[in-house]
N, C-alpha and C. Protein backbone atom coordinates (compact mmCIF):
# COMPACT_ATOMS: atom_id res chain seq x y z
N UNK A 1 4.75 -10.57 -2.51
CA UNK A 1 4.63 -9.15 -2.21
C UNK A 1 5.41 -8.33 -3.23
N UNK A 2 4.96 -6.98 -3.26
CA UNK A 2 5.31 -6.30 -4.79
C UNK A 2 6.62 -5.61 -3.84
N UNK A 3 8.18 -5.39 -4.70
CA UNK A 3 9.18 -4.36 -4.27
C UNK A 3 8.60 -3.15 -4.23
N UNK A 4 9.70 -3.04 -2.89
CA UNK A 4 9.24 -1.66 -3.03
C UNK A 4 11.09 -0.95 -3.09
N UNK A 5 10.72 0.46 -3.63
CA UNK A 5 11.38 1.48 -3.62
C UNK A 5 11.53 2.44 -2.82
N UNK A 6 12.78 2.85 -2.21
CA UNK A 6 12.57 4.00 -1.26
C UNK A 6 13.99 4.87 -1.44
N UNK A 7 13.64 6.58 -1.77
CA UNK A 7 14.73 7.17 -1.89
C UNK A 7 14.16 8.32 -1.00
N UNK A 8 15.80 8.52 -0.47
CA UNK A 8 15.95 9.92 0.81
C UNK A 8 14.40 11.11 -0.14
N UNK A 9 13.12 11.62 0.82
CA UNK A 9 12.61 12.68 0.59
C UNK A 9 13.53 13.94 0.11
N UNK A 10 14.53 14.42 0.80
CA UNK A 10 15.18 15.41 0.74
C UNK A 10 15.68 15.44 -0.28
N UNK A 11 16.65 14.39 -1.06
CA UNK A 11 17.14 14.04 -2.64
C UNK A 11 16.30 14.18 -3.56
N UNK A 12 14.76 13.28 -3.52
CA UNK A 12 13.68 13.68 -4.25
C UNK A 12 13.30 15.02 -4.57
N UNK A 13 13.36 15.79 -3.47
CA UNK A 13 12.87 17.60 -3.25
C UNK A 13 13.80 18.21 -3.86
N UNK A 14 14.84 17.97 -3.62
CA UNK A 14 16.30 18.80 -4.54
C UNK A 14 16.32 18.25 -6.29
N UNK A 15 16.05 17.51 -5.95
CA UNK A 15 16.12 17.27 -8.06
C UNK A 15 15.30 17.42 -8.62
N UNK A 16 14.24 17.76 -7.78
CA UNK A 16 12.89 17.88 -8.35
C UNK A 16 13.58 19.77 -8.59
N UNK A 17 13.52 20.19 -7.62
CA UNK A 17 13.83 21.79 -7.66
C UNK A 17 15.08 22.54 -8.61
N UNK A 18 15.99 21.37 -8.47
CA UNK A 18 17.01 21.19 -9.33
C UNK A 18 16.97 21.52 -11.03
N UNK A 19 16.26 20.46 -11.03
CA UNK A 19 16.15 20.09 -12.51
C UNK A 19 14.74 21.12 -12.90
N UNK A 20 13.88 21.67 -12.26
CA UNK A 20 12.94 23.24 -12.38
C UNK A 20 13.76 23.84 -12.91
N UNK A 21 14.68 24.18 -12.37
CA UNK A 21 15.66 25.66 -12.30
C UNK A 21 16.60 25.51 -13.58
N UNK A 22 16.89 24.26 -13.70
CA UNK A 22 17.95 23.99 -15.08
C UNK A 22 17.25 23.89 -16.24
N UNK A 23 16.01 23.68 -16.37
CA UNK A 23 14.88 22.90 -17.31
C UNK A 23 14.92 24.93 -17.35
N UNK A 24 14.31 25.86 -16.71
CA UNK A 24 13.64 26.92 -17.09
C UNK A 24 15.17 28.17 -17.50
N UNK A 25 16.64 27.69 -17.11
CA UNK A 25 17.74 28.51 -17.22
C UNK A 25 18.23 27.91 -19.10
N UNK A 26 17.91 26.65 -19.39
CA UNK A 26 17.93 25.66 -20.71
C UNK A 26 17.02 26.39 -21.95
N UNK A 27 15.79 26.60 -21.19
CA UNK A 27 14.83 27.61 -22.52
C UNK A 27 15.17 28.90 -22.64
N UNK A 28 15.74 29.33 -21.18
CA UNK A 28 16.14 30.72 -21.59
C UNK A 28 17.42 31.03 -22.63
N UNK A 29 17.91 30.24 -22.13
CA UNK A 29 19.51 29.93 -22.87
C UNK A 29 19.16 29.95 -24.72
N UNK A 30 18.24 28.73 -24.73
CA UNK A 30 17.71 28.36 -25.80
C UNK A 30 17.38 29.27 -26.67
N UNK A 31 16.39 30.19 -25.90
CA UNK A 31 15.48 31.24 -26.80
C UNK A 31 16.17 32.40 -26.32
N UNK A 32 17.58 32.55 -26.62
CA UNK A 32 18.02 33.86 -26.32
C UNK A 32 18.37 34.57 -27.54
N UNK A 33 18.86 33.74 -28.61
CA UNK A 33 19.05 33.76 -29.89
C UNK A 33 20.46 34.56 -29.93
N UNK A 34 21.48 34.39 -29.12
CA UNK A 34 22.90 34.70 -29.00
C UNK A 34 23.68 33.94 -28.40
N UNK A 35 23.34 32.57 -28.01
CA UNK A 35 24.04 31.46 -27.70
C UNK A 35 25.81 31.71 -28.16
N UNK A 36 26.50 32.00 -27.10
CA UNK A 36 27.95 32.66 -27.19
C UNK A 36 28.61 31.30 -27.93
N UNK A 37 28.25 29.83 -26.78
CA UNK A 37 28.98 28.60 -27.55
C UNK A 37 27.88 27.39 -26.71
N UNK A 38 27.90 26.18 -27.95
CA UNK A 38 27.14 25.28 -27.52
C UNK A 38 27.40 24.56 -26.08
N UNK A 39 28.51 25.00 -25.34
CA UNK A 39 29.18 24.61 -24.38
C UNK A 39 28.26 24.40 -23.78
N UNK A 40 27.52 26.02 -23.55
CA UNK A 40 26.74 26.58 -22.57
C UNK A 40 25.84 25.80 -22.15
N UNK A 41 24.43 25.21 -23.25
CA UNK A 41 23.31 24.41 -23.05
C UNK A 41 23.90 22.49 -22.22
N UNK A 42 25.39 22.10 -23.44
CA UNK A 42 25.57 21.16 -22.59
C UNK A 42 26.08 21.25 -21.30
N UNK A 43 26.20 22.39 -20.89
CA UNK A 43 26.72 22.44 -19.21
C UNK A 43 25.67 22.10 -18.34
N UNK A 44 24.77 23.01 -19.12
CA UNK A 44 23.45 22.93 -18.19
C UNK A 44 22.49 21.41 -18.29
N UNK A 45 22.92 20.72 -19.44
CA UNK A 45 22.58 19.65 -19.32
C UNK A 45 23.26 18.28 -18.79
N UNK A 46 24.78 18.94 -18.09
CA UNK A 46 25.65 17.87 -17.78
C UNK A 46 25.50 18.34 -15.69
N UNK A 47 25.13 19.09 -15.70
CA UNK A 47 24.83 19.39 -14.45
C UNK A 47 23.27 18.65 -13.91
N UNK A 48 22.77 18.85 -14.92
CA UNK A 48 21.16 18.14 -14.46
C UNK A 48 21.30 16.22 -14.36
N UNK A 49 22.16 15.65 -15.52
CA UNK A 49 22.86 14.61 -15.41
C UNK A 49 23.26 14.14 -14.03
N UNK A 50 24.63 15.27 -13.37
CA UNK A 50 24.93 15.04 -12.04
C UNK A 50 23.91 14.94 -11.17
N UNK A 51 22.92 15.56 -11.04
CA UNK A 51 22.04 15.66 -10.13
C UNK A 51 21.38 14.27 -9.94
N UNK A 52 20.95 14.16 -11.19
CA UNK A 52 20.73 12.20 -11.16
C UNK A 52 21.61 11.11 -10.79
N UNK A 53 22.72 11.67 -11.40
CA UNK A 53 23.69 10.87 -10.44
C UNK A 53 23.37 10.59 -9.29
N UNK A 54 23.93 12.01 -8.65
CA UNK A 54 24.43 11.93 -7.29
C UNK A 54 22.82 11.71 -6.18
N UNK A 55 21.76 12.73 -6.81
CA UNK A 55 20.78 12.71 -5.74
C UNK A 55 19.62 11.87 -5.98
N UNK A 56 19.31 11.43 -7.48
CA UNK A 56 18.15 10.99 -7.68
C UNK A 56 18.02 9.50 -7.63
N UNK A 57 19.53 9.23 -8.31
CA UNK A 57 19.40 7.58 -8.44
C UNK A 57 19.94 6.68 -7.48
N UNK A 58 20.58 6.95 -5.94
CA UNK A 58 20.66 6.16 -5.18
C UNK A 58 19.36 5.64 -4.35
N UNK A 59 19.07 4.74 -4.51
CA UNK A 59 18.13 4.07 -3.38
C UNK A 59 18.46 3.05 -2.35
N UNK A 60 17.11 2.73 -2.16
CA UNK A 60 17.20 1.18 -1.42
C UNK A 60 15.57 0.38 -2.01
N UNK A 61 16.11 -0.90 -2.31
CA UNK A 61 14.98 -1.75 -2.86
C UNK A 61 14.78 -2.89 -2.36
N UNK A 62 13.33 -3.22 -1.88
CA UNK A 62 13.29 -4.59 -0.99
C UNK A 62 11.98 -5.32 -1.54
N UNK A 63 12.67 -6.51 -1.60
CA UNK A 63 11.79 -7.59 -2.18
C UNK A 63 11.84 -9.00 -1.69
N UNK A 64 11.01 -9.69 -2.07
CA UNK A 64 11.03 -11.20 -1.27
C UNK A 64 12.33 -11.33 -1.11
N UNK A 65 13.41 -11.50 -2.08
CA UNK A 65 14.62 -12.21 -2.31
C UNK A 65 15.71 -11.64 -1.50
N UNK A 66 15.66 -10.37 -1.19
CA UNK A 66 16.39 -9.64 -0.23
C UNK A 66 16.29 -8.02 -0.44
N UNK A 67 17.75 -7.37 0.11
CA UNK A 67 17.47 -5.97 -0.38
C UNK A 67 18.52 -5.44 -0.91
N UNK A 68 18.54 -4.57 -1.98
CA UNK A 68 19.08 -3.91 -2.84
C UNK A 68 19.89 -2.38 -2.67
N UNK A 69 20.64 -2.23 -1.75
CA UNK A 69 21.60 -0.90 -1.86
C UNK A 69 21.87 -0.60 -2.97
N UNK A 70 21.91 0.78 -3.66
CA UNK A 70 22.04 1.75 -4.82
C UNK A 70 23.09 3.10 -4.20
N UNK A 71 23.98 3.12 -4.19
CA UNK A 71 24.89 4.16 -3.75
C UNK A 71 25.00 4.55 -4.59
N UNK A 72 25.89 6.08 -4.97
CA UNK A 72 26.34 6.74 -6.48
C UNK A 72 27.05 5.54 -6.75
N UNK A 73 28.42 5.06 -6.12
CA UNK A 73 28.92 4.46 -6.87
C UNK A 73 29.14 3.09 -6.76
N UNK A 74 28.85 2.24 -6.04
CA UNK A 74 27.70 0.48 -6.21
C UNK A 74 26.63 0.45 -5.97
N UNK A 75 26.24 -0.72 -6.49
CA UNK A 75 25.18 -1.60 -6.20
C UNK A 75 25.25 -2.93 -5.23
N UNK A 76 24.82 -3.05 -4.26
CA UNK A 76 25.17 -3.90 -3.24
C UNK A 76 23.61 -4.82 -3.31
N UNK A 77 23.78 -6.45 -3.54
CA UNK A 77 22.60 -7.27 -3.56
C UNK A 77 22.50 -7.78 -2.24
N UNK A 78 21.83 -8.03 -1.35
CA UNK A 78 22.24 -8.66 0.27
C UNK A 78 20.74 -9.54 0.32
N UNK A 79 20.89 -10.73 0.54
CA UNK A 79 20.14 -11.67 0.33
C UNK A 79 19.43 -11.55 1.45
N UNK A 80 18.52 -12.11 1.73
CA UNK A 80 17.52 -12.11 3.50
C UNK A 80 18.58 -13.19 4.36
N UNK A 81 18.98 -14.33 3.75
CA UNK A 81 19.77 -15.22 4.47
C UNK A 81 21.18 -14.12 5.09
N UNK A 82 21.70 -13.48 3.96
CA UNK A 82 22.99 -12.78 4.64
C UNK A 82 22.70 -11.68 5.86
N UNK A 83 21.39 -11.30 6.00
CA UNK A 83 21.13 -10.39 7.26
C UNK A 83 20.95 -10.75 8.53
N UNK A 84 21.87 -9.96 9.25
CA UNK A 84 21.99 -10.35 10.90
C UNK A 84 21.52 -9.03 11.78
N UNK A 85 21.33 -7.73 10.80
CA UNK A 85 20.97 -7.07 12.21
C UNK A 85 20.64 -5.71 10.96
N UNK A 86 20.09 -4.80 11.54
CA UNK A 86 19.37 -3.61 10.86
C UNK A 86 19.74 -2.27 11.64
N UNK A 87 20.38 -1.23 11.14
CA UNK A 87 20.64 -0.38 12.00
C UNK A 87 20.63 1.15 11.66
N UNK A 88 20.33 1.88 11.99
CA UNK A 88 20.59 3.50 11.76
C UNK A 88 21.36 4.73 12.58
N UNK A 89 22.44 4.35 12.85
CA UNK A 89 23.02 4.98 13.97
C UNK A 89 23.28 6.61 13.07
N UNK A 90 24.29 5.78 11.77
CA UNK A 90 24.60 7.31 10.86
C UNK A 90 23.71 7.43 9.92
N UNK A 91 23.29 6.08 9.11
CA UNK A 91 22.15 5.92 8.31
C UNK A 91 21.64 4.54 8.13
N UNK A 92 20.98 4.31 7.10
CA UNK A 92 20.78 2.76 7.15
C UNK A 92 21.28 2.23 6.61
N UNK A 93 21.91 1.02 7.75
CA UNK A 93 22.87 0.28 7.13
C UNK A 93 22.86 -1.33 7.73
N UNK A 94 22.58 -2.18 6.82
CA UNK A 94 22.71 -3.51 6.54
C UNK A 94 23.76 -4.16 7.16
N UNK A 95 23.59 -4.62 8.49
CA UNK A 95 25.08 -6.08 8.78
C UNK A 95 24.80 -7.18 8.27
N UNK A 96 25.96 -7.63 7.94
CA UNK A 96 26.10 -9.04 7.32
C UNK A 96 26.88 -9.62 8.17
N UNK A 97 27.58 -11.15 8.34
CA UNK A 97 28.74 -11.21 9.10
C UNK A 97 30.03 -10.97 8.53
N UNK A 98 30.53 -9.98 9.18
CA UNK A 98 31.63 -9.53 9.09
C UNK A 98 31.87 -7.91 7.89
N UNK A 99 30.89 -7.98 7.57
CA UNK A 99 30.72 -6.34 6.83
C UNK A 99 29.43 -5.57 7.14
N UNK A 100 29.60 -4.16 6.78
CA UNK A 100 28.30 -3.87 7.32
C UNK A 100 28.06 -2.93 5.63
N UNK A 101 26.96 -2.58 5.09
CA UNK A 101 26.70 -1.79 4.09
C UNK A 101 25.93 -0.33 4.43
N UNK A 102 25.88 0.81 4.44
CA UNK A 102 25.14 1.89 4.52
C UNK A 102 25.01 2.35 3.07
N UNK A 103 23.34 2.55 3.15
CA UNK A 103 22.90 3.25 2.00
C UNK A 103 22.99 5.17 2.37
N UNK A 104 23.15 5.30 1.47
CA UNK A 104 23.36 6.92 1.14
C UNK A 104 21.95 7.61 0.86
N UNK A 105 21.22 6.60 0.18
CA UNK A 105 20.06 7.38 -0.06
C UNK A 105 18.66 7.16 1.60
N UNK A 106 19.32 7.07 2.60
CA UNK A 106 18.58 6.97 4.22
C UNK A 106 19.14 7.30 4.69
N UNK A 107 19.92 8.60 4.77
CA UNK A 107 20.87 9.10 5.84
C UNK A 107 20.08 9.26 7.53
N UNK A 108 20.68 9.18 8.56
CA UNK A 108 19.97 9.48 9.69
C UNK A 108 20.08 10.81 9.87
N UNK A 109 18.94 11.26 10.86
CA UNK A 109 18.82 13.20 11.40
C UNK A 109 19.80 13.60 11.71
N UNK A 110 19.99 14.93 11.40
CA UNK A 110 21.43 15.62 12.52
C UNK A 110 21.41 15.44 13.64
N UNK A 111 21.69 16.03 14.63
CA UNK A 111 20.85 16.51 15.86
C UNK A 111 20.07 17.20 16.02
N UNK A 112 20.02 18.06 15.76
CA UNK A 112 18.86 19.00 15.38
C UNK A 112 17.59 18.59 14.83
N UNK A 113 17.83 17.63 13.48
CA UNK A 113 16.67 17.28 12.46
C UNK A 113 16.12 16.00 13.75
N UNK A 114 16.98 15.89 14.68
CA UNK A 114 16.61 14.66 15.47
C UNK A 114 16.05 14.71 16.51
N UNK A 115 16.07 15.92 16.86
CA UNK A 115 15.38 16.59 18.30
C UNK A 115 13.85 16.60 17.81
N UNK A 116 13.95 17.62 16.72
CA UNK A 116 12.45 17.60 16.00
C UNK A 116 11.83 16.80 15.45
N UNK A 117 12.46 15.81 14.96
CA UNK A 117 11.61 14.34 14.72
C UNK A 117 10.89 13.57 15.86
N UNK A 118 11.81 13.98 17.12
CA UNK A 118 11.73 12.87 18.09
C UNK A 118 10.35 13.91 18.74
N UNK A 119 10.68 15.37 18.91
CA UNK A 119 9.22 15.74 19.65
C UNK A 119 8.47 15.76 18.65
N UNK A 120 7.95 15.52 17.27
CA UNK A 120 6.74 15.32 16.44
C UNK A 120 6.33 14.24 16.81
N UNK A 121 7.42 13.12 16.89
CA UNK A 121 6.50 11.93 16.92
C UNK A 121 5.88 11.68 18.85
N UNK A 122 6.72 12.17 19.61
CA UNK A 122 5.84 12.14 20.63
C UNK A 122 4.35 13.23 20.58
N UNK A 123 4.66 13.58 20.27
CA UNK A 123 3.08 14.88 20.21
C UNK A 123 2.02 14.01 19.92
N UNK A 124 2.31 13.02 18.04
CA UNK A 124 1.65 12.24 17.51
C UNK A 124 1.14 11.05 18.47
N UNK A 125 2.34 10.49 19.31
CA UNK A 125 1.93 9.09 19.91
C UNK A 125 1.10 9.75 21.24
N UNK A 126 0.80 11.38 21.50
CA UNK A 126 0.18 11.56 22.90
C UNK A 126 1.19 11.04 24.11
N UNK A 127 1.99 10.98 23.71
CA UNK A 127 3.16 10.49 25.07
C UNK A 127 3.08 8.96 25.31
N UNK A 128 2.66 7.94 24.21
CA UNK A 128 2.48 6.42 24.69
C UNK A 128 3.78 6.05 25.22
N UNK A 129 3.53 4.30 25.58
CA UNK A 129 4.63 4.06 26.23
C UNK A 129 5.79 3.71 25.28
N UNK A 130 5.62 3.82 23.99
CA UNK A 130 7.04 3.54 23.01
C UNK A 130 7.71 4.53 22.88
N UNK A 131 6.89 6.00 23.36
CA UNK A 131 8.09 6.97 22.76
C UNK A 131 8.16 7.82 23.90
N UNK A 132 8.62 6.82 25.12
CA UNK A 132 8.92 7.15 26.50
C UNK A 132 10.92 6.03 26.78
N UNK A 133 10.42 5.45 25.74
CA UNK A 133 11.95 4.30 25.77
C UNK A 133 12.83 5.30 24.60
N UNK A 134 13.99 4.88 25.37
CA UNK A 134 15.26 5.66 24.48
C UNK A 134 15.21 5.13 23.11
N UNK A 135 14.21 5.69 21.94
CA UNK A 135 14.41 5.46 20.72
C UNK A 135 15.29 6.45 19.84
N UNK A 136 16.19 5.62 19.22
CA UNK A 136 17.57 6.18 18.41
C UNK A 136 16.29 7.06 17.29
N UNK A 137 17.15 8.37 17.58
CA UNK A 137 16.53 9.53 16.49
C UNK A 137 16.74 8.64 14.85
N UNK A 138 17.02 7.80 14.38
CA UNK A 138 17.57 7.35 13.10
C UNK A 138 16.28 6.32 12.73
N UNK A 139 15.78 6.06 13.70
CA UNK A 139 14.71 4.57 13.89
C UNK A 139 13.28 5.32 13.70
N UNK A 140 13.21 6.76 14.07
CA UNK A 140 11.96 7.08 14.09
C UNK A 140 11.05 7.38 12.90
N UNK A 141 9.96 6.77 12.63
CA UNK A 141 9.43 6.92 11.79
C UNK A 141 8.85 8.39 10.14
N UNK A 142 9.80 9.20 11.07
CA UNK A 142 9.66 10.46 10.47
C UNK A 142 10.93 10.88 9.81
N UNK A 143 11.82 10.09 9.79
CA UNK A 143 13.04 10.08 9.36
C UNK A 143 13.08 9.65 8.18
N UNK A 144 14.41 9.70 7.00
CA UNK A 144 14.43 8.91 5.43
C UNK A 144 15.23 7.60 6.31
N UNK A 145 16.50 7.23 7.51
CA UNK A 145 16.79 6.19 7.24
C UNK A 145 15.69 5.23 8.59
N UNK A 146 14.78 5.82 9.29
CA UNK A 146 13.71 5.51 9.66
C UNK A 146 12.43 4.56 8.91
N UNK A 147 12.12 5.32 8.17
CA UNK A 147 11.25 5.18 6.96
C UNK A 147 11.72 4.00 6.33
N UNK A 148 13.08 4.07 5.86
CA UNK A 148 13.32 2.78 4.93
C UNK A 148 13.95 1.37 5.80
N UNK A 149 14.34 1.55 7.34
CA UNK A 149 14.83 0.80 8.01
C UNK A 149 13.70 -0.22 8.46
N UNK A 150 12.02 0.49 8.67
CA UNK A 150 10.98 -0.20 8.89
C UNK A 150 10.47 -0.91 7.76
N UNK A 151 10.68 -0.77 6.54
CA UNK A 151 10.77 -1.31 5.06
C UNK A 151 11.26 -2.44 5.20
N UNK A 152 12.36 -2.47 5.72
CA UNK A 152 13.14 -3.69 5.53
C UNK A 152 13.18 -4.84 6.98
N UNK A 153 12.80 -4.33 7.53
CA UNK A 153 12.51 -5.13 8.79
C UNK A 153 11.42 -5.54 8.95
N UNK A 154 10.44 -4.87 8.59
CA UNK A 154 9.34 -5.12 8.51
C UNK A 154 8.57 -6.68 7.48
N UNK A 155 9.70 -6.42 6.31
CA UNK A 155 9.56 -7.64 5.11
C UNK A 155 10.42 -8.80 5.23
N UNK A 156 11.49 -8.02 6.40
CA UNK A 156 12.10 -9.23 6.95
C UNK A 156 11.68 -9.98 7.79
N UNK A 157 10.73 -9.69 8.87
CA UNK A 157 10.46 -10.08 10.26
C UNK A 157 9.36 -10.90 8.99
N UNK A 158 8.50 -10.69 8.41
CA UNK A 158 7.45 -11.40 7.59
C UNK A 158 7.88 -12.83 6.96
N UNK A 159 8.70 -12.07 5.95
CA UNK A 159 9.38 -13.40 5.66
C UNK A 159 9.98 -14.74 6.64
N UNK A 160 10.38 -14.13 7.74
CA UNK A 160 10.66 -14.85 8.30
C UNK A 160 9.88 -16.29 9.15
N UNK A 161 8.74 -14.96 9.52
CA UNK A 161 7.83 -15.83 10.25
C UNK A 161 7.38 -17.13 9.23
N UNK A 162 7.20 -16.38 7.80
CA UNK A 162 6.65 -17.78 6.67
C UNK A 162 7.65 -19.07 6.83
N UNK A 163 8.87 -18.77 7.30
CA UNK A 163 9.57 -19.62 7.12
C UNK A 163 10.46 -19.73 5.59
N UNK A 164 10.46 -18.14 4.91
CA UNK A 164 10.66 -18.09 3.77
C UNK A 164 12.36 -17.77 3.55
N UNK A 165 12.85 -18.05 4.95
CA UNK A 165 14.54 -17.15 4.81
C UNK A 165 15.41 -18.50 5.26
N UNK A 166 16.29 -19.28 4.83
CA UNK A 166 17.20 -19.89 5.69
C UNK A 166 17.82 -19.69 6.47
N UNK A 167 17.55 -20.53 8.19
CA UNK A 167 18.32 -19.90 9.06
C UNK A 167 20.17 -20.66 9.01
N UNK A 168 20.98 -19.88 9.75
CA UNK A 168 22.28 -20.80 9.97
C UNK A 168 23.01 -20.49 8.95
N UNK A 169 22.73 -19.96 7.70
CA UNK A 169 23.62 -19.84 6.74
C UNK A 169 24.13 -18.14 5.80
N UNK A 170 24.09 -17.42 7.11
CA UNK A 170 24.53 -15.81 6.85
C UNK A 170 25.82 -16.67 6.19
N UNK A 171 26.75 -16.80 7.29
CA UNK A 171 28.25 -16.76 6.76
C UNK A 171 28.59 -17.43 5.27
N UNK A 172 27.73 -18.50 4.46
CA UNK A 172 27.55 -19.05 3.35
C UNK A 172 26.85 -18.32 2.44
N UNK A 173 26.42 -17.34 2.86
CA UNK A 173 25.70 -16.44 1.69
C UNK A 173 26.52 -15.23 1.23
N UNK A 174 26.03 -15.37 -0.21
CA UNK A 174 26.72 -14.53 -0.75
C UNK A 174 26.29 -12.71 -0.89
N UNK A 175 26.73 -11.55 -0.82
CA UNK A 175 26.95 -10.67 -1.18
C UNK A 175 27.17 -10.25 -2.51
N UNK A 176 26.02 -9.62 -3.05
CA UNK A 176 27.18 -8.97 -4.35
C UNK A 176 27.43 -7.74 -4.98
N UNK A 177 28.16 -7.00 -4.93
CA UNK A 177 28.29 -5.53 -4.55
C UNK A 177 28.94 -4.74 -6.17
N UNK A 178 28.29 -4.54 -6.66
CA UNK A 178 28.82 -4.55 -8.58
C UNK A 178 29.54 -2.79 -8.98
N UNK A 179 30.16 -2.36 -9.19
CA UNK A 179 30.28 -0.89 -9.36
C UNK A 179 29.30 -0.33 -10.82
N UNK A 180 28.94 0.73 -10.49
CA UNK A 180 27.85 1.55 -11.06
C UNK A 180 28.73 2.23 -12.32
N UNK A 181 28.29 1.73 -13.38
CA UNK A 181 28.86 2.70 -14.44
C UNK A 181 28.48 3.92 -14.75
N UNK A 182 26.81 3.67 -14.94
CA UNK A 182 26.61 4.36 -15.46
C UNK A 182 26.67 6.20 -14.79
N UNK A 183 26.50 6.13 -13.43
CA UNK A 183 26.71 7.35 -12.64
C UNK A 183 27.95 7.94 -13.16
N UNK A 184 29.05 6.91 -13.06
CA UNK A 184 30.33 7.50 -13.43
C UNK A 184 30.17 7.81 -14.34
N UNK A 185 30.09 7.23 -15.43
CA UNK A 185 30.33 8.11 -16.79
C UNK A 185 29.73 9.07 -16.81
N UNK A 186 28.32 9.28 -16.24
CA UNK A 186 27.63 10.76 -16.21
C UNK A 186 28.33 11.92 -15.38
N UNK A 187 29.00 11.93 -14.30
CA UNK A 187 29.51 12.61 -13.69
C UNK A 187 30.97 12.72 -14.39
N UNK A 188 31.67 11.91 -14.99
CA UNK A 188 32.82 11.98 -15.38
C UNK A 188 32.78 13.11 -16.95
N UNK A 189 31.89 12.97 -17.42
CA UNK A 189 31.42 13.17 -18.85
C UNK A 189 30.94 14.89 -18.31
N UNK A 190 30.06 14.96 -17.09
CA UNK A 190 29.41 16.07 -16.71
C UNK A 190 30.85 17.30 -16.29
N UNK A 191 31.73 16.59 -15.70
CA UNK A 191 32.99 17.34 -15.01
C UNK A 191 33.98 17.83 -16.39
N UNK A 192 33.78 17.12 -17.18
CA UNK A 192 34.92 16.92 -18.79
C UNK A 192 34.26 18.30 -19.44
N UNK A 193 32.95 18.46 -19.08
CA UNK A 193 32.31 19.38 -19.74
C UNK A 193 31.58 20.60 -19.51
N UNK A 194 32.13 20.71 -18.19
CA UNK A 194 32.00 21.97 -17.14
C UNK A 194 33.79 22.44 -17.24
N UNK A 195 34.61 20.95 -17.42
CA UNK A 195 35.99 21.90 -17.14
C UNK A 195 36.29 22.87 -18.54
N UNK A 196 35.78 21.98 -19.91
CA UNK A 196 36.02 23.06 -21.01
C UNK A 196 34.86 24.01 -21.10
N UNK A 197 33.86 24.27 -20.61
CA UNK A 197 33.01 25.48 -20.42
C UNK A 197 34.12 26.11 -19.95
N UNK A 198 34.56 26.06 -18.82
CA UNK A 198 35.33 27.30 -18.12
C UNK A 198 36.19 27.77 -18.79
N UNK A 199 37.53 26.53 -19.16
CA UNK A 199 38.66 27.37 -19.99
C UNK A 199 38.26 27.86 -21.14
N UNK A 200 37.09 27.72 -22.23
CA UNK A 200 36.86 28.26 -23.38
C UNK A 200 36.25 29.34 -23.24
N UNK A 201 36.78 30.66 -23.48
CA UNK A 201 36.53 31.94 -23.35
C UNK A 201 35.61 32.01 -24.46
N UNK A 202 34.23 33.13 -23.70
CA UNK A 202 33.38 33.27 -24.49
C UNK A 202 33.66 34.44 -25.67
N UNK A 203 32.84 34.48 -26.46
CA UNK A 203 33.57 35.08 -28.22
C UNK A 203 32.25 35.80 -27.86
């Protein structure tokens, strides 16, 4: 089966809108033909940077072999053997024994975003009997850590049935959780160069 990819809708919508607004403030800048200091353009290009950082490039990725957390700042590998349970209370987040992982890019609903998820999807189901049982606003299909929680359960429960996961050996499996450079340096590099925009007075 082919990986799949899944990042928060809402992150997608903001960098998309994001990077509009910086992409069309960049030509103006550009074609103003009084550019005060080059500061200016790399600000605007160390801010669009952050945005990738922080909103575009966290995911979650699932494939035969297991699944892949992307936070700003790790990368977490979690094998199918190391999974014991699937959950979305705050967002989605991966137990293992004895740690648990939440991805950033599947946050669960507010309350609010959770009230309205929960009466869309009853409207949709006509009142069946699944969305008459106390289903956690985080689980529902209209949700980002919804959406990606059925991703992974879904390829898990599969795999499983093939007989494709070893049972008995969570506690022997390994984890591997790597820190993200490259975000940092973009955000570190993006902050270095927003702080001398500010103190360098324009001429």
């Amino acid at each position: 089966m082919q990986p799949v990819s899944f990042r928060s809708s809402f992150n997608r919508l903001l960098s998309a809108l994001s990077w509009g607004v910086l992409a069309v403030l960049l030509v103006l800048v550009l074609t103003s033909g009084g550019v005060a200091t080059p500061l200016i353009p790399l600000g605007i290009l160390a801010v669009a940077g952050a945005v990738w950082a922080v909103l575009w490039s966290p995911r979650v990725l699932v494939d035969d072999d297991g699944v892949t957390i992307v936070n700003i700042l790790r990368r977490i590998r979690i094998p199918w053997a190391a999974v014991i349970h699937v959950d979305t209370r705050f967002a989605l987040t991966v137990h293992t024994p004895g740690r648990t992982f939440a991805a950033t890019a599947a946050p669960a609903p507010g309350q609010l975003a959770g009230l309205r998820a929960s009466r869309s999807e009853s409207r949709g189901a006509g009142g069946s009997e699944r969305t008459k049982q106390n289903v956690r606003p985080g689980d529902l299909p209209t949700t980002d850590s919804g959406r990606a929680a059925a991703l992974i359960r879904e390829r898990w429960a599969r795999l499983r049935d093939a007989g494709a996961i070893e049972a008995g050996v969570a506690d022997q499996t390994r984890v591997e959780a790597r820190v993200r450079l490259a975000p940092i340096a973009v955000l570190v590099a993006a902050a270095a160069i927003i702080a001398l925009g500010i103190a360098t007075p324009l001429r």
